[in-house]
Protein backbone atom coordinates (compact mmCIF):
# COMPACT_ATOMS: atom_id res chain seq x y z
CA UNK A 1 -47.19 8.40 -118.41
CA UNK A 2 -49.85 10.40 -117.48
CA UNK A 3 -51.97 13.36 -119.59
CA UNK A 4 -50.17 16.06 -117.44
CA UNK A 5 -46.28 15.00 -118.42
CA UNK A 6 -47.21 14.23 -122.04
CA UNK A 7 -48.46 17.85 -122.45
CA UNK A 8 -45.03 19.17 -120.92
CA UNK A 9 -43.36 16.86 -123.05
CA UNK A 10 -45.20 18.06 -125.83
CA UNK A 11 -45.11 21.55 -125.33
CA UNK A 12 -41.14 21.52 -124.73
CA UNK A 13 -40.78 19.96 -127.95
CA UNK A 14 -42.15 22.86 -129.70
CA UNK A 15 -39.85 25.31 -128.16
CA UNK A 16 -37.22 23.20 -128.85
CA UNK A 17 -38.19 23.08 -132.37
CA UNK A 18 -39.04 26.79 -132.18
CA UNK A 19 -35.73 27.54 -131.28
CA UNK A 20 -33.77 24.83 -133.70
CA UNK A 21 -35.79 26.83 -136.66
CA UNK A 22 -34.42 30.43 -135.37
CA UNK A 23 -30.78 28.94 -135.01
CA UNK A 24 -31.04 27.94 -138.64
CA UNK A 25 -32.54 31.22 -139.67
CA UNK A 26 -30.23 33.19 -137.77
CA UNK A 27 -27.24 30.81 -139.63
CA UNK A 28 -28.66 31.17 -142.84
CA UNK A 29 -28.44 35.32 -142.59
CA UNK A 30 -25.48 35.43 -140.84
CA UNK A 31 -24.03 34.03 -144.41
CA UNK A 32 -25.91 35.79 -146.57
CA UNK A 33 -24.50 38.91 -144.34
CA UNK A 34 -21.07 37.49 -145.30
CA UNK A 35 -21.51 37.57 -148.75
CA UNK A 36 -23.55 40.74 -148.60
CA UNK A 37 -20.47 42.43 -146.99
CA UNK A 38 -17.76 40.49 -149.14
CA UNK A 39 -19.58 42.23 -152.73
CA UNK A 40 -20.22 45.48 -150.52
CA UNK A 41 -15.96 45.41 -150.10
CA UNK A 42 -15.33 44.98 -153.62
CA UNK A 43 -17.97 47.35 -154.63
CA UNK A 44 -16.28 49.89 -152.65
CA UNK A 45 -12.86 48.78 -154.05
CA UNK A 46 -14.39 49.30 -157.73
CA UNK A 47 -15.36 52.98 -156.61
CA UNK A 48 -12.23 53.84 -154.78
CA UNK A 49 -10.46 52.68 -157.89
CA UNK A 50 -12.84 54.55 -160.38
CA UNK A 51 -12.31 57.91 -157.87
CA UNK A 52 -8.58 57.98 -158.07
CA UNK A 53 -8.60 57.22 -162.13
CA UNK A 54 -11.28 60.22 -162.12
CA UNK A 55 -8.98 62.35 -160.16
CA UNK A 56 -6.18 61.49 -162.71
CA UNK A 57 -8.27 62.16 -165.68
CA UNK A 58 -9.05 65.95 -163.88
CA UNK A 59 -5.50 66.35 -163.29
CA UNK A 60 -4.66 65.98 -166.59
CA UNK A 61 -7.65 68.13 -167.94
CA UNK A 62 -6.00 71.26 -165.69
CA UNK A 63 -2.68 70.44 -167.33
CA UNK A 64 -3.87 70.76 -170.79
CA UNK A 65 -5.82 73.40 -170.00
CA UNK A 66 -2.90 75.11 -168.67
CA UNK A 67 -0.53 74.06 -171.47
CA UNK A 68 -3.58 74.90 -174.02
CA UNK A 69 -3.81 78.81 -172.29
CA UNK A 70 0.34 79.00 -172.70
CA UNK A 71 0.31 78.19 -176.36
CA UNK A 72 -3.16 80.67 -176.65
CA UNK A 73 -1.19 83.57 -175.28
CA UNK A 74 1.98 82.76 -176.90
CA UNK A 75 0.32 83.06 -180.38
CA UNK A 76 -1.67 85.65 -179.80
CA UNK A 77 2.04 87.66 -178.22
CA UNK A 78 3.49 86.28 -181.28
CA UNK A 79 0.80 88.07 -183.09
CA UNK A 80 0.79 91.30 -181.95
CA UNK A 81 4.76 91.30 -181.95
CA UNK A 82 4.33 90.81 -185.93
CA UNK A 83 1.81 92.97 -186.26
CA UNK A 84 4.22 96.05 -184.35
CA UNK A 85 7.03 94.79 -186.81
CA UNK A 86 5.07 94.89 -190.02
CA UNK A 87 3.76 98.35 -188.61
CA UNK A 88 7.19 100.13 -188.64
């Protein structure tokens, strides 16, 4: 073989190699993408859950805050109906 064909040879060997390495790399990030996007899903279940229990717990805080300005006015009504009655 002469000096001319070895170099070819040579040269398309490295390319080849060059391009075996990026396949691997590319592999090896395509699964870490997979798992990247696997805990990025059940991050965004954890939130989604964590947003409705929030929305719950503020649902609830109106309620009693409601039911807490009911029983306010009531006994302070209650109050000033005692007070007329104790007046007369």
């Amino acid at each position: 073989m002469n000096k001319f064909k070895a170099t070819i040879l040579i040269i398309i060997f490295f390319f080849l190699g060059i391009l075996i390495d990026r396949a691997f790399l590319y592999y090896e990030q395509g699964e870490r993408n997979k798992l990247l996007l696997m805990e990025q899903q059940a991050l965004k279940e954890d939130y989604e859950y964590l947003i409705k229990k929030f929305e719950k717990v503020e649902e609830e805080l109106k309620f009693r805050m409601i039911m807490d300005s009911l029983i306010h006015d009531s006994i302070t009504v209650k109050d000033s109906n005692s007070i007329k009655l104790t007046n007369n």
